[in-house]
C-alpha atoms as a PDB file:
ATOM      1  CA  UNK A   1     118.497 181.269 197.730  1.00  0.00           C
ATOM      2  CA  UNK A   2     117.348 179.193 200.596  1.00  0.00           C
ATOM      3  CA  UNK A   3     113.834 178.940 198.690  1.00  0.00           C
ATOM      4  CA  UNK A   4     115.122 178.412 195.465  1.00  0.00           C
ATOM      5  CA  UNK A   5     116.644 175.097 197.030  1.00  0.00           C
ATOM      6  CA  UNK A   6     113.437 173.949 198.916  1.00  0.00           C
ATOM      7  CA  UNK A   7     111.746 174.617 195.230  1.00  0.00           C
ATOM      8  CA  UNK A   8     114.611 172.689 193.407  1.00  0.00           C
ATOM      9  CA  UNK A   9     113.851 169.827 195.960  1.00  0.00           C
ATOM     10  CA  UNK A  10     110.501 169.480 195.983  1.00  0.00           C
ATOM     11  CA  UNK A  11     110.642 169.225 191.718  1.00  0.00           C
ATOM     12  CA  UNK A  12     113.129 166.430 192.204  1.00  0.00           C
ATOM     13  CA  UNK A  13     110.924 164.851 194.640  1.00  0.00           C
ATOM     14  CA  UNK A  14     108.005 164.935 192.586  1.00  0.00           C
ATOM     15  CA  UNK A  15     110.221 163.584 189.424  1.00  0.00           C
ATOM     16  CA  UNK A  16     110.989 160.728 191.436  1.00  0.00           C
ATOM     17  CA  UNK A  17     107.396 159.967 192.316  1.00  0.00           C
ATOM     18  CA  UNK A  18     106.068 160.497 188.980  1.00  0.00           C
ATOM     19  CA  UNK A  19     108.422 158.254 187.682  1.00  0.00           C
ATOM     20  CA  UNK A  20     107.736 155.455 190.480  1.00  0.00           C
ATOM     21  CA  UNK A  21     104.286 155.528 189.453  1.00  0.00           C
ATOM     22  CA  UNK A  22     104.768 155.249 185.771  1.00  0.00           C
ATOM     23  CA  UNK A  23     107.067 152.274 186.653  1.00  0.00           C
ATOM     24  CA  UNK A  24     104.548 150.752 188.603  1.00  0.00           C
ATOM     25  CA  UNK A  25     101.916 151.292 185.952  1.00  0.00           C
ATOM     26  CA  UNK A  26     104.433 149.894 183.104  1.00  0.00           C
ATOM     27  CA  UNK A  27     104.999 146.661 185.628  1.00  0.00           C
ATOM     28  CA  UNK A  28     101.312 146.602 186.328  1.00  0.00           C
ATOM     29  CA  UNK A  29     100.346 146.696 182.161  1.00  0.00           C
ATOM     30  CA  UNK A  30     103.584 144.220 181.621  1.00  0.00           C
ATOM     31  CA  UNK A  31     101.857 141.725 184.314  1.00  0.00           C
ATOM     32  CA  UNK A  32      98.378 142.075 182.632  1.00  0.00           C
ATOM     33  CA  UNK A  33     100.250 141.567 179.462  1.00  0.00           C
ATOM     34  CA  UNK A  34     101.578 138.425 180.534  1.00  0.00           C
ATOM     35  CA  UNK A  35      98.353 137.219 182.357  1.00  0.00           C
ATOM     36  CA  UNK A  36      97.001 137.632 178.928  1.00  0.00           C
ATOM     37  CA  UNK A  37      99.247 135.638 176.904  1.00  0.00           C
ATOM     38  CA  UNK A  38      99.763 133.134 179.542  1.00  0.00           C
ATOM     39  CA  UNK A  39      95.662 132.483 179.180  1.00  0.00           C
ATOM     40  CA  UNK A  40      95.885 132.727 175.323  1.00  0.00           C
ATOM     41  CA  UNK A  41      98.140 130.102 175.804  1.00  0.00           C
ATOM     42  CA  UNK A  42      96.475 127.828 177.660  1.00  0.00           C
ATOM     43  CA  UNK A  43      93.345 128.507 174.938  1.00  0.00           C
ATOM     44  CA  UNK A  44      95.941 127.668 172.564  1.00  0.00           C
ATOM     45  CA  UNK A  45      97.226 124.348 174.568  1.00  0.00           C
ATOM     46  CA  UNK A  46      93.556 123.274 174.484  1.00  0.00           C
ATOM     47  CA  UNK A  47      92.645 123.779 171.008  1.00  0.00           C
ATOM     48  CA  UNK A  48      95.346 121.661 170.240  1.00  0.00           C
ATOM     49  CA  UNK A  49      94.913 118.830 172.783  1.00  0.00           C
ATOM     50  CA  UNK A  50      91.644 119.123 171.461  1.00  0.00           C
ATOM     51  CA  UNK A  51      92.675 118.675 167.648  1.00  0.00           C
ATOM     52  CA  UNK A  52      95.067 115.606 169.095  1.00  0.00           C
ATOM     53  CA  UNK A  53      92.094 113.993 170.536  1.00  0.00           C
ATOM     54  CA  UNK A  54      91.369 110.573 168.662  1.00  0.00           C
ATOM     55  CA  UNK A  55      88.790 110.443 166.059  1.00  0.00           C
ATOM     56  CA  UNK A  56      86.495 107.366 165.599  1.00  0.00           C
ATOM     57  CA  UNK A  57      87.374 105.292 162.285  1.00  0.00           C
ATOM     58  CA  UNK A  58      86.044 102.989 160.272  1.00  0.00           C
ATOM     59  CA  UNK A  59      87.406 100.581 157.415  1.00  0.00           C
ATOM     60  CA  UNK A  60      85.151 100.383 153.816  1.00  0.00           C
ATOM     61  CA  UNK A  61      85.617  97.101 152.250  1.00  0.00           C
ATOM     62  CA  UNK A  62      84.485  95.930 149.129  1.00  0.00           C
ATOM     63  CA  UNK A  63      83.990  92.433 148.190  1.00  0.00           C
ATOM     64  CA  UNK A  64      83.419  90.168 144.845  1.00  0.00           C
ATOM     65  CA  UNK A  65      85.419  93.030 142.385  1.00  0.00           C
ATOM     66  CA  UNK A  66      87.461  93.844 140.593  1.00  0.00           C
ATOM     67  CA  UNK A  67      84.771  94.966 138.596  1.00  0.00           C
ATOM     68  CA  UNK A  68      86.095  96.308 135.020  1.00  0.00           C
ATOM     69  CA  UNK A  69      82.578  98.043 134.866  1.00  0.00           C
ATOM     70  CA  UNK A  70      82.437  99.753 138.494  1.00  0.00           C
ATOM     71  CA  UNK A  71      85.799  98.932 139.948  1.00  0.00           C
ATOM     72  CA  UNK A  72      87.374 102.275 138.414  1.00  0.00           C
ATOM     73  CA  UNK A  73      84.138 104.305 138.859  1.00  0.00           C
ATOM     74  CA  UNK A  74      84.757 103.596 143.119  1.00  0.00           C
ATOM     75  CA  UNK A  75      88.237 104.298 142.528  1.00  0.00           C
ATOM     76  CA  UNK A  76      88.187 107.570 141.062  1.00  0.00           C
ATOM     77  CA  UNK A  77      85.460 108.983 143.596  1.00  0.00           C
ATOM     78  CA  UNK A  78      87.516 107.752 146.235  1.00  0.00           C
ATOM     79  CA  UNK A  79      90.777 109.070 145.556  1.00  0.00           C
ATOM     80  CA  UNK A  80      88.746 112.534 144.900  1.00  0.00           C
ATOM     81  CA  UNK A  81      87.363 112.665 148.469  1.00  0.00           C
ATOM     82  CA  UNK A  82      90.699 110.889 150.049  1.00  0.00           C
ATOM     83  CA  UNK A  83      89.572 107.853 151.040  1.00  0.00           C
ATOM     84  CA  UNK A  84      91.272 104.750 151.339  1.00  0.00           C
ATOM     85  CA  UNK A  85      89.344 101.048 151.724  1.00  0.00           C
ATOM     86  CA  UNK A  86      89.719  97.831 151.418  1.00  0.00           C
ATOM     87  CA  UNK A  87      89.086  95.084 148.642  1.00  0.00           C
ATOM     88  CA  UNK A  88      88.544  92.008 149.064  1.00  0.00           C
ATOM     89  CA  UNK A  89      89.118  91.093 145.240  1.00  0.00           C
ATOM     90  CA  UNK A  90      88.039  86.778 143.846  1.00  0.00           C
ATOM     91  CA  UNK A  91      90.571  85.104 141.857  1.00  0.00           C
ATOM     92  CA  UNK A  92      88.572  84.617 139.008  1.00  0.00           C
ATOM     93  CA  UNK A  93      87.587  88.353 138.755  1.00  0.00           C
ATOM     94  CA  UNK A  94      91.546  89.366 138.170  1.00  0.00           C
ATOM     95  CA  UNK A  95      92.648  87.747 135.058  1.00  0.00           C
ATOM     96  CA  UNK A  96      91.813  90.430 132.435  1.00  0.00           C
ATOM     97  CA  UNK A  97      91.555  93.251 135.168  1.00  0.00           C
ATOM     98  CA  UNK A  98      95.518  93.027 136.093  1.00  0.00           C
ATOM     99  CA  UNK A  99      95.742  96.986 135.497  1.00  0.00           C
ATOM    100  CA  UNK A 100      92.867  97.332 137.454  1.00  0.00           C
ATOM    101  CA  UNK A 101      94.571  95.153 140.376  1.00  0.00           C
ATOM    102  CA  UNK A 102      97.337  97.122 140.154  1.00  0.00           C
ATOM    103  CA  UNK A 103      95.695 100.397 140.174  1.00  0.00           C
ATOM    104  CA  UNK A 104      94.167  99.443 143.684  1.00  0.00           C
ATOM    105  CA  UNK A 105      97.828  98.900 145.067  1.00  0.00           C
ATOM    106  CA  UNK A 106      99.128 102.050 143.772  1.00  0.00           C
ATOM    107  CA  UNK A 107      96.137 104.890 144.848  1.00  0.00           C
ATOM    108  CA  UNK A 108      96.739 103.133 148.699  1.00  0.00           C
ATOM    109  CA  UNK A 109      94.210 100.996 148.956  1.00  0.00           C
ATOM    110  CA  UNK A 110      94.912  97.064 151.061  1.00  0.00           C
ATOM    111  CA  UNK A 111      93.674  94.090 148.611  1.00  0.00           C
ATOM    112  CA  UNK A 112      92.830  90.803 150.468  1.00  0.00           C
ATOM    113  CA  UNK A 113      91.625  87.403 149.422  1.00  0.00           C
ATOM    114  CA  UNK A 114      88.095  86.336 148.598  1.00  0.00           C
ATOM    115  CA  UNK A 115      88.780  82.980 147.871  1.00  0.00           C
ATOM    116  CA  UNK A 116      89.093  82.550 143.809  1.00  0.00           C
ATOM    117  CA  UNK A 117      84.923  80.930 142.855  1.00  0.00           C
ATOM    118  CA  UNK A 118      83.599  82.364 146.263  1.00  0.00           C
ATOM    119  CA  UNK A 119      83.200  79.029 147.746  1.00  0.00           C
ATOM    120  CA  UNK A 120      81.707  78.568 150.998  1.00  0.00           C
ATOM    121  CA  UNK A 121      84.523  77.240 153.249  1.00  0.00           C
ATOM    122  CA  UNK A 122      82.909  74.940 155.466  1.00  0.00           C
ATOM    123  CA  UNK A 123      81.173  73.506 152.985  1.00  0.00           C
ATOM    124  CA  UNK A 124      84.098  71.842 151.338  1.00  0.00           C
ATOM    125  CA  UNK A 125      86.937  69.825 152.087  1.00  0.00           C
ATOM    126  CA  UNK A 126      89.867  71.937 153.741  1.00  0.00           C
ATOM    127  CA  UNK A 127      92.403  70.573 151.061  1.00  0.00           C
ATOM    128  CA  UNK A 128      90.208  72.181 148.725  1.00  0.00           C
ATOM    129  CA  UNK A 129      89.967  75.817 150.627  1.00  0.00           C
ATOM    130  CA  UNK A 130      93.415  75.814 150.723  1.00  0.00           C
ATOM    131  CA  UNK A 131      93.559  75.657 147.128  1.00  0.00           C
ATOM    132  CA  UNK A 132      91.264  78.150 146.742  1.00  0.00           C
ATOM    133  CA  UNK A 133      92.976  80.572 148.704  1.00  0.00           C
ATOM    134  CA  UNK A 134      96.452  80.153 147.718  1.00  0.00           C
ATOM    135  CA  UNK A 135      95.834  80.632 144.245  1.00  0.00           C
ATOM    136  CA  UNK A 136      93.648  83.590 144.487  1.00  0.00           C
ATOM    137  CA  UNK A 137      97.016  85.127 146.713  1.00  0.00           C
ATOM    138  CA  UNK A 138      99.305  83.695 143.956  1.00  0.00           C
ATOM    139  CA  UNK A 139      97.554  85.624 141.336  1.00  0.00           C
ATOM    140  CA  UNK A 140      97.400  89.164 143.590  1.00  0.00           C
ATOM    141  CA  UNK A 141     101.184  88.495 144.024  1.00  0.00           C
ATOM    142  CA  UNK A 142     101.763  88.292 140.636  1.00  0.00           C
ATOM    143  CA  UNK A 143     100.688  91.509 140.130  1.00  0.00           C
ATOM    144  CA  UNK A 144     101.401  93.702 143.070  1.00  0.00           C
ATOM    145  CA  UNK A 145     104.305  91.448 144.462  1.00  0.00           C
ATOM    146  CA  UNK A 146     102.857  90.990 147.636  1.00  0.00           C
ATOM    147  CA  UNK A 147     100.907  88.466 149.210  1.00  0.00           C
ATOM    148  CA  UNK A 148      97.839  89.808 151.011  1.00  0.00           C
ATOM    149  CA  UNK A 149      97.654  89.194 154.331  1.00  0.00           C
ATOM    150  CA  UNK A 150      93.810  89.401 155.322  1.00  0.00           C
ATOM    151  CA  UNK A 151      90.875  87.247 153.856  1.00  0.00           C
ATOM    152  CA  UNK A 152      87.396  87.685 153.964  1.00  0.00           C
ATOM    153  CA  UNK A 153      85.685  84.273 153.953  1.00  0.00           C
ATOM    154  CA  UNK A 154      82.284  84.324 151.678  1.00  0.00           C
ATOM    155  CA  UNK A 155      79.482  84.277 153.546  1.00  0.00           C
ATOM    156  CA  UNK A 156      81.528  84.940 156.561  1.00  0.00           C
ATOM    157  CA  UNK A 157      82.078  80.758 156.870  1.00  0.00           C
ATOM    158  CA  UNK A 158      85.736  80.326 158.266  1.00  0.00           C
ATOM    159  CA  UNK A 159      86.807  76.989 159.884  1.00  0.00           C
ATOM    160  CA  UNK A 160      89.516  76.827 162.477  1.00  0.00           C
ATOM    161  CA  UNK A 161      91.624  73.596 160.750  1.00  0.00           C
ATOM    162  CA  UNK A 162      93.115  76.187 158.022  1.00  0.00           C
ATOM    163  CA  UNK A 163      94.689  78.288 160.316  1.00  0.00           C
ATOM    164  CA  UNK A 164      97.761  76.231 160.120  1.00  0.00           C
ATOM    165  CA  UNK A 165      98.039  75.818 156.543  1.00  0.00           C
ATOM    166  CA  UNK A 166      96.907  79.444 155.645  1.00  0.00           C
ATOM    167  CA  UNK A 167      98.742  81.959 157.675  1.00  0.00           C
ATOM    168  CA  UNK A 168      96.122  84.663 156.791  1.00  0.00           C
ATOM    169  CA  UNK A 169      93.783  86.492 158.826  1.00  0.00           C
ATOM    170  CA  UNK A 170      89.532  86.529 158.495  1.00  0.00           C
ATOM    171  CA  UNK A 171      88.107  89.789 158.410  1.00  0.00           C
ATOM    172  CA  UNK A 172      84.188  89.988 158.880  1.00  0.00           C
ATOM    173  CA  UNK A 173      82.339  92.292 159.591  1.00  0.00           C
ATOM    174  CA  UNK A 174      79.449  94.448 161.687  1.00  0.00           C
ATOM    175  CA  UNK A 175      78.060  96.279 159.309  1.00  0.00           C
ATOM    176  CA  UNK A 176      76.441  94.583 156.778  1.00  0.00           C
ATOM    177  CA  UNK A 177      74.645  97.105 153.800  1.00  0.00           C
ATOM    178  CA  UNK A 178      73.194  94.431 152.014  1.00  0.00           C
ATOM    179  CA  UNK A 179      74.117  96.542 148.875  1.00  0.00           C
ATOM    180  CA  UNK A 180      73.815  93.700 146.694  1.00  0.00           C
ATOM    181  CA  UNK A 181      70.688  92.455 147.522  1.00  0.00           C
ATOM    182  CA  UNK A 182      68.572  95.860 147.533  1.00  0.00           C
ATOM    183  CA  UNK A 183      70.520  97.956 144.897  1.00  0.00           C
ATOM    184  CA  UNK A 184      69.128 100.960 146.894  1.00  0.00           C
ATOM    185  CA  UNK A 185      70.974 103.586 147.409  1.00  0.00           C
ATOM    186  CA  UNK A 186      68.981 105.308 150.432  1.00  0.00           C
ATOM    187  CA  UNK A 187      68.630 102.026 152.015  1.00  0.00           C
ATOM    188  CA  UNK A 188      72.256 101.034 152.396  1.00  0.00           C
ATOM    189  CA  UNK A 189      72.812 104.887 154.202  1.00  0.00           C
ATOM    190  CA  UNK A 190      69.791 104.192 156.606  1.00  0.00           C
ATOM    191  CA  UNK A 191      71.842 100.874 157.551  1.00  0.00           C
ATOM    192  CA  UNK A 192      75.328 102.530 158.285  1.00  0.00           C
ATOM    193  CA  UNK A 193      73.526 105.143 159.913  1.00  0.00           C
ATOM    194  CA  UNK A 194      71.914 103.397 162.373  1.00  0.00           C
ATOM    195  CA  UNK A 195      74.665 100.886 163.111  1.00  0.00           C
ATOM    196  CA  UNK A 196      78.155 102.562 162.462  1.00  0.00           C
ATOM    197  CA  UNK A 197      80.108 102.781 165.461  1.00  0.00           C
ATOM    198  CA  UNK A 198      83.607 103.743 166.007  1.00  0.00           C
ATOM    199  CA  UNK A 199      85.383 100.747 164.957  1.00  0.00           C
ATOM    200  CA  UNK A 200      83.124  99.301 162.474  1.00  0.00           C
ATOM    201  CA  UNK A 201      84.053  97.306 159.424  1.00  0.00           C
ATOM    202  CA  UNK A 202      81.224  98.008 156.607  1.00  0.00           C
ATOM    203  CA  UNK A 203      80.939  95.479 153.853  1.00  0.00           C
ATOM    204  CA  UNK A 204      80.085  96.466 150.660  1.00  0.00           C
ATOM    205  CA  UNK A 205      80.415  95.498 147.107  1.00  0.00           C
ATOM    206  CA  UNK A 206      82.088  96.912 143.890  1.00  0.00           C
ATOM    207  CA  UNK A 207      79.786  95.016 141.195  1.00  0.00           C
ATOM    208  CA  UNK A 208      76.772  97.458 141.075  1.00  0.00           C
ATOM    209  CA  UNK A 209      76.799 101.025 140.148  1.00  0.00           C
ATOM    210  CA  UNK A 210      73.981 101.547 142.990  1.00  0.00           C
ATOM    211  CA  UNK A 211      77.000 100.402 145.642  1.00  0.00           C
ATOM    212  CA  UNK A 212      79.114 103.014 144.007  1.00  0.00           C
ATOM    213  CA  UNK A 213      76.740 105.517 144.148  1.00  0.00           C
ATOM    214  CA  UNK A 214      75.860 104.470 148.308  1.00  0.00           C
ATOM    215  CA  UNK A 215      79.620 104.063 149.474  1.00  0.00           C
ATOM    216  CA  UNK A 216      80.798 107.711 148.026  1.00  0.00           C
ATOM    217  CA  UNK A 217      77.678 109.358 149.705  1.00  0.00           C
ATOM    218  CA  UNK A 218      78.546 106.785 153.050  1.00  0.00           C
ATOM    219  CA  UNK A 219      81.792 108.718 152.960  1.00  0.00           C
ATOM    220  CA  UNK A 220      80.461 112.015 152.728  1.00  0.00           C
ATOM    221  CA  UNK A 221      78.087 111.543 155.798  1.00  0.00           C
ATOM    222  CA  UNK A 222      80.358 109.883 157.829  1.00  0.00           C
ATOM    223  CA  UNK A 223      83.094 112.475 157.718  1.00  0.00           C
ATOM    224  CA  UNK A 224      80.651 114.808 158.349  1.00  0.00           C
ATOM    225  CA  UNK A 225      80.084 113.159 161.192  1.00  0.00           C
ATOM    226  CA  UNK A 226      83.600 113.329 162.040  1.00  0.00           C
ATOM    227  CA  UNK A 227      84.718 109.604 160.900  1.00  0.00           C
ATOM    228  CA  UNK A 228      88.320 108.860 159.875  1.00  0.00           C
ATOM    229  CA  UNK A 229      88.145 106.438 157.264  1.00  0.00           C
ATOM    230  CA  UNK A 230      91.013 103.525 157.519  1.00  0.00           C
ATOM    231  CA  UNK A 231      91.791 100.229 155.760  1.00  0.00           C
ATOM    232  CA  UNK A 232      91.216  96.765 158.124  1.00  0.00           C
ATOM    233  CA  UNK A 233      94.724  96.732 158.875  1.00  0.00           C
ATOM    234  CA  UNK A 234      94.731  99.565 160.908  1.00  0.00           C
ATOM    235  CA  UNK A 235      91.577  98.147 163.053  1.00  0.00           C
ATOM    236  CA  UNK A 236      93.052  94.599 163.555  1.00  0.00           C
ATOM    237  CA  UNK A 237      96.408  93.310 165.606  1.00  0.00           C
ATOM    238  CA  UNK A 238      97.217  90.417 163.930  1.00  0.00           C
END
């Protein structure tokens, strides 16, 4: 009987043990477990920081349009690829192209003020600029019931003494395609590509189907290159 106890005992005693070990295998696995998903979460953490980090942007603007001929050409290969820009539209492009105008507005795109004959600012009287202006906004309010709030001077000529009278603000530019003058498509990419920076403001124009062509292939290269394309308002604090 006496060795029928000691055998009893020592089974019980290697129960026990076995079962300490597997517990300290299970808490040993459960720790590795956690190890793990603590690192995939860090992987996680970082792959989204990453994803949060700021892209560079840059605003597309067009100048001179609407263009009945080209104006909806641009627009329908930008609201393909996503892309918002902004035009800069004359005031004696819009009567006729009202639709057009307010086709602009609608697909998200900002419309500023080119001055109504693309005058030259400083080269005439500032009464006369202010007329010029205004009426140009008077005829985009008409039509989208807002007056736009950005101008892009021709030629780039602003002059301080209408900043009272025209509460507006000048938009230039730093990259300049030169679209217009060599209606070459391969040429206006080599210029954005060798001068685009995060930040940039690229003027264009919406008159020539060559310009079309260049600023929907400009997009496609420069989101490639991981560009987020913006209108001006979102580059400038007024």
């Amino acid at each position: 009987m006496k060795k029928v106890k000691l055998l009893i005992a020592a089974i019980m005693i290697a129960i026990i043990s076995a079962a300490a070990l597997l517990a300290a295998c299970l808490s040993k696995s459960e720790a590795r477990l956690t190890a793990a998903r603590v690192i995939a979460g860090k992987g996680m953490m970082k792959l989204v920081e990453s994803s949060m980090e700021e892209r560079p942007k840059v605003a597309l603007t067009f100048d001179d349009g609407p263009s009945r001929k080209y104006t909806p050409e641009l627009l329908d290969g930008l609201k393909e690829k996503g892309i918002h820009a902004t035009f800069f539209l004359m005031g004696k492009n819009i009567e006729g192209n009202e639709e057009l105008v307010k086709r602009i507005q609608e697909e998200g795109h900002l419309i500023g003020n080119h001055t109504y004959n693309h005058v030259q600012l400083n080269k005439i009287s500032a009464a006369l600029a202010k007329e010029e202006i205004e009426k140009t906004s008077n005829e985009i309010y008409k039509i989208t019931g807002e007056y736009p709030t950005y101008l892009r001077p021709p030629f780039g000529a602003w002059r301080k003494d209408l900043e009272l009278s025209v509460t507006m603000f000048p938009v230039m530019w730093d990259v300049d395609t030169l679209d217009w003058e060599s209606k070459n498509v391969t040429s206006v990419l080599h210029i954005v590509e060798n001068n685009v920076e995060d930040g940039s403001i690229i003027l264009m124009h919406d008159g020539y189907k060559t310009s079309v062509e260049a600023a929907l292939k400009v997009v496609d290269m420069l989101t490639e290159e991981g560009y987020d394309f913006v209108t001006v308002d979102k580059l400038m604090v007024p």
